[in-house]
N, C-alpha and C. Protein backbone atom coordinates (compact mmCIF):
# COMPACT_ATOMS: atom_id res chain seq x y z
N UNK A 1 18.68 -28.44 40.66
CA UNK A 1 19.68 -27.55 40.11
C UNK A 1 21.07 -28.20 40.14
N UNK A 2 21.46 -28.74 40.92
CA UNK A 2 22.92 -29.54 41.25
C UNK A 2 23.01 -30.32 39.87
N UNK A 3 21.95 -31.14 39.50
CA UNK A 3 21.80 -32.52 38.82
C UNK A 3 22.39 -32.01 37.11
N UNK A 4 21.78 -30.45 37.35
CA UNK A 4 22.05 -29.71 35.80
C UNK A 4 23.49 -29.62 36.16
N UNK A 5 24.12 -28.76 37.34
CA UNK A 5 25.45 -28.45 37.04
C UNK A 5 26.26 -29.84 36.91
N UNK A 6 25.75 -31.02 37.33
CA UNK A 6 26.89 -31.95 37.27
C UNK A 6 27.04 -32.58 35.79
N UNK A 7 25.43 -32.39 35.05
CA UNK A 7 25.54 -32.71 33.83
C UNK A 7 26.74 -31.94 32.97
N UNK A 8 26.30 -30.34 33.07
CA UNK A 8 27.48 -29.50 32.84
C UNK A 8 29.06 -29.66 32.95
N UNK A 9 29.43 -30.12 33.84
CA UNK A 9 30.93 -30.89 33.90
C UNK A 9 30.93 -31.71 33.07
N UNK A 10 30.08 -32.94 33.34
CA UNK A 10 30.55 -33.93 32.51
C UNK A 10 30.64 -33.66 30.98
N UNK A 11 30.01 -32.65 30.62
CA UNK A 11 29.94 -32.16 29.17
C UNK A 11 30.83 -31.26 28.92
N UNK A 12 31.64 -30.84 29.63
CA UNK A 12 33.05 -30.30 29.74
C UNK A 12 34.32 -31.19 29.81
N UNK A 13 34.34 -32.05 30.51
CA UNK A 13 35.34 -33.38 30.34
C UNK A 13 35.22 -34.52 29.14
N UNK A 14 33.81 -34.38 28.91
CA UNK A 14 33.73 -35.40 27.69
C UNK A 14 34.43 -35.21 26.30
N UNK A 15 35.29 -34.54 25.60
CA UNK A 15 36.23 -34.21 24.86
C UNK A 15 37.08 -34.92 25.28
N UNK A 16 37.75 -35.17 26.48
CA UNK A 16 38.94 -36.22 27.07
C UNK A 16 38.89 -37.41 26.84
N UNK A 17 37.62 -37.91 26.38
CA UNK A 17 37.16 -39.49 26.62
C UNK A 17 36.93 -39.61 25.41
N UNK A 18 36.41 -38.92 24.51
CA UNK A 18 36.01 -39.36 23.14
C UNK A 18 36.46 -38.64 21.81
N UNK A 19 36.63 -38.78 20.69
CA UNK A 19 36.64 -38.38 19.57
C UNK A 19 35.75 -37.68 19.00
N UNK A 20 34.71 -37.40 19.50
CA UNK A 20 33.44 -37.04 18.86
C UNK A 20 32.98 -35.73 19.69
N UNK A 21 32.42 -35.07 18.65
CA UNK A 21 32.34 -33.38 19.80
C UNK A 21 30.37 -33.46 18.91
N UNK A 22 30.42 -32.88 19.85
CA UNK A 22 28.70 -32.21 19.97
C UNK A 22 28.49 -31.19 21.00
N UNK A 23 28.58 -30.16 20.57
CA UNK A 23 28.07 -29.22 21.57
C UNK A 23 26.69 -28.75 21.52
N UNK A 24 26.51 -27.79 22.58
CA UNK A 24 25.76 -26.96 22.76
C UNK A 24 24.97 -25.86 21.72
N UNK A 25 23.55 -25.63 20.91
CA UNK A 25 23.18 -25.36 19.75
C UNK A 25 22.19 -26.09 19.32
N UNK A 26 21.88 -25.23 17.84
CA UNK A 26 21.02 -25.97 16.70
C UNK A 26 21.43 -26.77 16.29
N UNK A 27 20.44 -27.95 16.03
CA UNK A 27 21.52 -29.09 14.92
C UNK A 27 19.97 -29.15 14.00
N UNK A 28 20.68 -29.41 12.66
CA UNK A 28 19.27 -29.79 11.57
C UNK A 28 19.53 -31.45 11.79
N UNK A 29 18.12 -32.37 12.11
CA UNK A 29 18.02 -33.69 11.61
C UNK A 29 18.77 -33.46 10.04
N UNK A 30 18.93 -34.78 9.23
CA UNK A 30 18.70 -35.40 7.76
C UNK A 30 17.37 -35.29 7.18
N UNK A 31 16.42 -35.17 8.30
CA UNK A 31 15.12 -35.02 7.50
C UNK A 31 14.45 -33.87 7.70
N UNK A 32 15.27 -33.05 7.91
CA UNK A 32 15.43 -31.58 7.90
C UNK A 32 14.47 -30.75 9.44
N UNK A 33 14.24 -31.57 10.23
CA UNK A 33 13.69 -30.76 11.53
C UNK A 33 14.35 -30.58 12.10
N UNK A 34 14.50 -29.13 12.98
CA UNK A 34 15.49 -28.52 13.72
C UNK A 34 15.42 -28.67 15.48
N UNK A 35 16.67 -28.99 15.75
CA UNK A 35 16.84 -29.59 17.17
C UNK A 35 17.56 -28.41 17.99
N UNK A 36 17.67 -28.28 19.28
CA UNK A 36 18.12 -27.69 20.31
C UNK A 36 19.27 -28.94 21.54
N UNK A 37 20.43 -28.97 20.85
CA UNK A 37 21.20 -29.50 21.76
C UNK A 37 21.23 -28.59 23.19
N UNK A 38 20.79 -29.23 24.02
CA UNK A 38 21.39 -28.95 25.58
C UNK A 38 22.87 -29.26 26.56
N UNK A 39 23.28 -30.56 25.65
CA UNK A 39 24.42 -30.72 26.37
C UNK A 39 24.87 -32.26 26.43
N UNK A 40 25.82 -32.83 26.58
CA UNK A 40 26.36 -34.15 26.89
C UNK A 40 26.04 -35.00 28.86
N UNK A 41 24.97 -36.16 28.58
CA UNK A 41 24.61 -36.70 30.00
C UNK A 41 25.45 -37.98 30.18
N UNK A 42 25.94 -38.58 31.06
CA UNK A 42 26.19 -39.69 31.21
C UNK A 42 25.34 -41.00 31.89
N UNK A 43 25.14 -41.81 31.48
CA UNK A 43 24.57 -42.48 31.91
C UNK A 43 24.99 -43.41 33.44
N UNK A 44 23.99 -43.51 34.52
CA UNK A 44 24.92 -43.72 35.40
C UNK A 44 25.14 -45.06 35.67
N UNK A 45 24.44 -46.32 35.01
CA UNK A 45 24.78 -47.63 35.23
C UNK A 45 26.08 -48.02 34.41
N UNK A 46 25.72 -47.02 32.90
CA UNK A 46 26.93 -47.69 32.03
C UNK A 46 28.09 -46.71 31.51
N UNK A 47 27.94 -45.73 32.03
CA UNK A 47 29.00 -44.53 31.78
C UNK A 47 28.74 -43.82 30.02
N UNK A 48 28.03 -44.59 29.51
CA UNK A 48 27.91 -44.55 28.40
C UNK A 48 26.84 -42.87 28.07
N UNK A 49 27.40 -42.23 27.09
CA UNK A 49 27.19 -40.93 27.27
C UNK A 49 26.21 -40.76 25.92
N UNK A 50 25.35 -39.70 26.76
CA UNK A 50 23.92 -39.31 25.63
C UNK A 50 23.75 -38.19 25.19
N UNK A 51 23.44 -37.45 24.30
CA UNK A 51 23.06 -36.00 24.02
C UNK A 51 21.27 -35.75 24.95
N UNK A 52 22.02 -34.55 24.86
CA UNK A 52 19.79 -34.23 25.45
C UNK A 52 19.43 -33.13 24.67
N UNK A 53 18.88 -33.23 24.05
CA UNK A 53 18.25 -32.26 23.05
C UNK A 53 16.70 -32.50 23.23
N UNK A 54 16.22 -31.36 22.48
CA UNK A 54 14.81 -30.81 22.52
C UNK A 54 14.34 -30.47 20.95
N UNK A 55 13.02 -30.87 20.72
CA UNK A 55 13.02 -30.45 19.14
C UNK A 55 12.66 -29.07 19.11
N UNK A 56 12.46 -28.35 18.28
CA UNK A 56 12.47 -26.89 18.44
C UNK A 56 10.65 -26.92 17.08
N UNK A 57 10.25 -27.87 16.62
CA UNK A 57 9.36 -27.79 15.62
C UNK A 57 7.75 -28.08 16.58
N UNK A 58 8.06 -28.82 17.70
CA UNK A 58 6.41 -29.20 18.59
C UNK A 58 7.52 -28.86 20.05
N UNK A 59 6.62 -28.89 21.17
CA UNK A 59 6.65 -29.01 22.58
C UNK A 59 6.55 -30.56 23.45
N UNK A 60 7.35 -31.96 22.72
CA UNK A 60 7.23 -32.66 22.92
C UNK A 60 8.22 -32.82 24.20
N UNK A 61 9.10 -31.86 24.90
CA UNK A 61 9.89 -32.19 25.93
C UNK A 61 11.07 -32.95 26.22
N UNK A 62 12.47 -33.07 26.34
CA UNK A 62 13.24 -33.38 26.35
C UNK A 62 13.56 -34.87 25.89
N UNK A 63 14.60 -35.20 24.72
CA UNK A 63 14.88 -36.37 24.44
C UNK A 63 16.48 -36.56 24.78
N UNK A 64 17.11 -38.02 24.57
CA UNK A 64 18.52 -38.45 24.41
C UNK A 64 18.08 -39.78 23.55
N UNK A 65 19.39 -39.38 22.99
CA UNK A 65 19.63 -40.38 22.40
C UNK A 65 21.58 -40.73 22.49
N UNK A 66 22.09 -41.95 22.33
CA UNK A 66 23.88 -42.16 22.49
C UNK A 66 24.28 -41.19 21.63
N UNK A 67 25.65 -40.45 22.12
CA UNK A 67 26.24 -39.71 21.46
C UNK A 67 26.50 -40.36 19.91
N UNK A 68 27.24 -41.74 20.54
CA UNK A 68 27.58 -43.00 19.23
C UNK A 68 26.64 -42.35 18.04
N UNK A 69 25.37 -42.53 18.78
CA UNK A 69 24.03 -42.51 17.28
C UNK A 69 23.99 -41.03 16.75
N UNK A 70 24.16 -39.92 17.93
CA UNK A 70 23.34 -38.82 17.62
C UNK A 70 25.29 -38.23 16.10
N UNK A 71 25.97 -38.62 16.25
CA UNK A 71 27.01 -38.26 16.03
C UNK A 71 27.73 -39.32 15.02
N UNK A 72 26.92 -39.71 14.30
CA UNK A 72 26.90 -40.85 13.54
C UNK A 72 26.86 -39.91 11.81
N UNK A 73 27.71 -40.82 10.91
CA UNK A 73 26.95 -40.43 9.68
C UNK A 73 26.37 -41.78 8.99
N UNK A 74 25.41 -41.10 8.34
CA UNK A 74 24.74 -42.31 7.56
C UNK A 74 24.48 -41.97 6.13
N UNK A 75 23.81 -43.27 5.39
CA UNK A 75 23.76 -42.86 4.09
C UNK A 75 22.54 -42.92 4.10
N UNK A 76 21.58 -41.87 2.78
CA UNK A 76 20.42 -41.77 2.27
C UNK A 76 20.66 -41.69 1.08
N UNK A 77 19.74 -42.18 0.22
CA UNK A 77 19.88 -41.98 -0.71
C UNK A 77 21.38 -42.21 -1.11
N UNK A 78 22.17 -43.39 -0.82
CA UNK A 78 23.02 -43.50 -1.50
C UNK A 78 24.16 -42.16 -1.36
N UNK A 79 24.00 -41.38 -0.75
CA UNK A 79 25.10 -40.40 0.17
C UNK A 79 24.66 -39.92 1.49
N UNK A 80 26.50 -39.95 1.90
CA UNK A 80 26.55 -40.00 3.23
C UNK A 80 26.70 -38.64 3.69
N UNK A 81 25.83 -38.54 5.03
CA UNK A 81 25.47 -36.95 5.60
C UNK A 81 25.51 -37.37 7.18
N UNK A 82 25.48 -36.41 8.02
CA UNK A 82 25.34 -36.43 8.99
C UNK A 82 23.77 -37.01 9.88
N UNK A 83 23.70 -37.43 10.54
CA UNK A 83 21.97 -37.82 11.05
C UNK A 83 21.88 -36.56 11.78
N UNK A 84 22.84 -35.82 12.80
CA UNK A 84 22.35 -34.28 12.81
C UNK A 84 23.62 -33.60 12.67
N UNK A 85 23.37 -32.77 12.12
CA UNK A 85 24.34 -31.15 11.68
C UNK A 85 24.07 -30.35 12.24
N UNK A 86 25.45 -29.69 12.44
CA UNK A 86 25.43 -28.33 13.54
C UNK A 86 25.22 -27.27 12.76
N UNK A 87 23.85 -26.37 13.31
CA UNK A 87 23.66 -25.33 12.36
C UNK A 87 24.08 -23.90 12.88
N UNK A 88 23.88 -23.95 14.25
CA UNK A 88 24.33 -22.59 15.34
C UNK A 88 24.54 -22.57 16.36
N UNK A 89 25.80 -22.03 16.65
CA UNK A 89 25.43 -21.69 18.49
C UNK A 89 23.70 -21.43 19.31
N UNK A 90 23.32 -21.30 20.40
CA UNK A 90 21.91 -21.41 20.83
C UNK A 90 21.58 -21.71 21.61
């Protein structure tokens, strides 16, 4: 339980450190499957900070990936979109 609340801070201070916001919520992939953000983790060798999300389409169990990536836009098809979009609070 501690390990969650400390994640929780750090996902409260992380706005101070970066340009890039991701909260808490639905996000749609680009290839249209729907995700469950949990929150901002830091990594503890490199400070370097991850989203943890969950897919909401199977029961495959908690993923991260770098904020950098999850908060990235890219192009398909020759236009540029988000790799995930915020669809709702959640």
């Amino acid at each position: 339980m501690a390990e969650h609340q400390h994640c929780a801070e750090m996902t409260d201070t992380r706005e101070d450190k970066t340009n890039m916001t991701v909260k808490a919520g639905i996000y749609k992939h680009y290839k249209n499957n729907l995700y469950k953000v949990i929150g901002v983790a830091r990594h503890s060798e490199t400070e370097e900070e991850h989203v943890v999300y969950r897919p909401l389409y199977n029961d495959s169990g908690l993923w991260i990936r770098p904020l950098s990536m999850f908060d990235e836009t890219i192009e398909v098809e020759g236009i540029k979109v988000k790799r995930f979009a915020f669809v709702e609070e959640g």
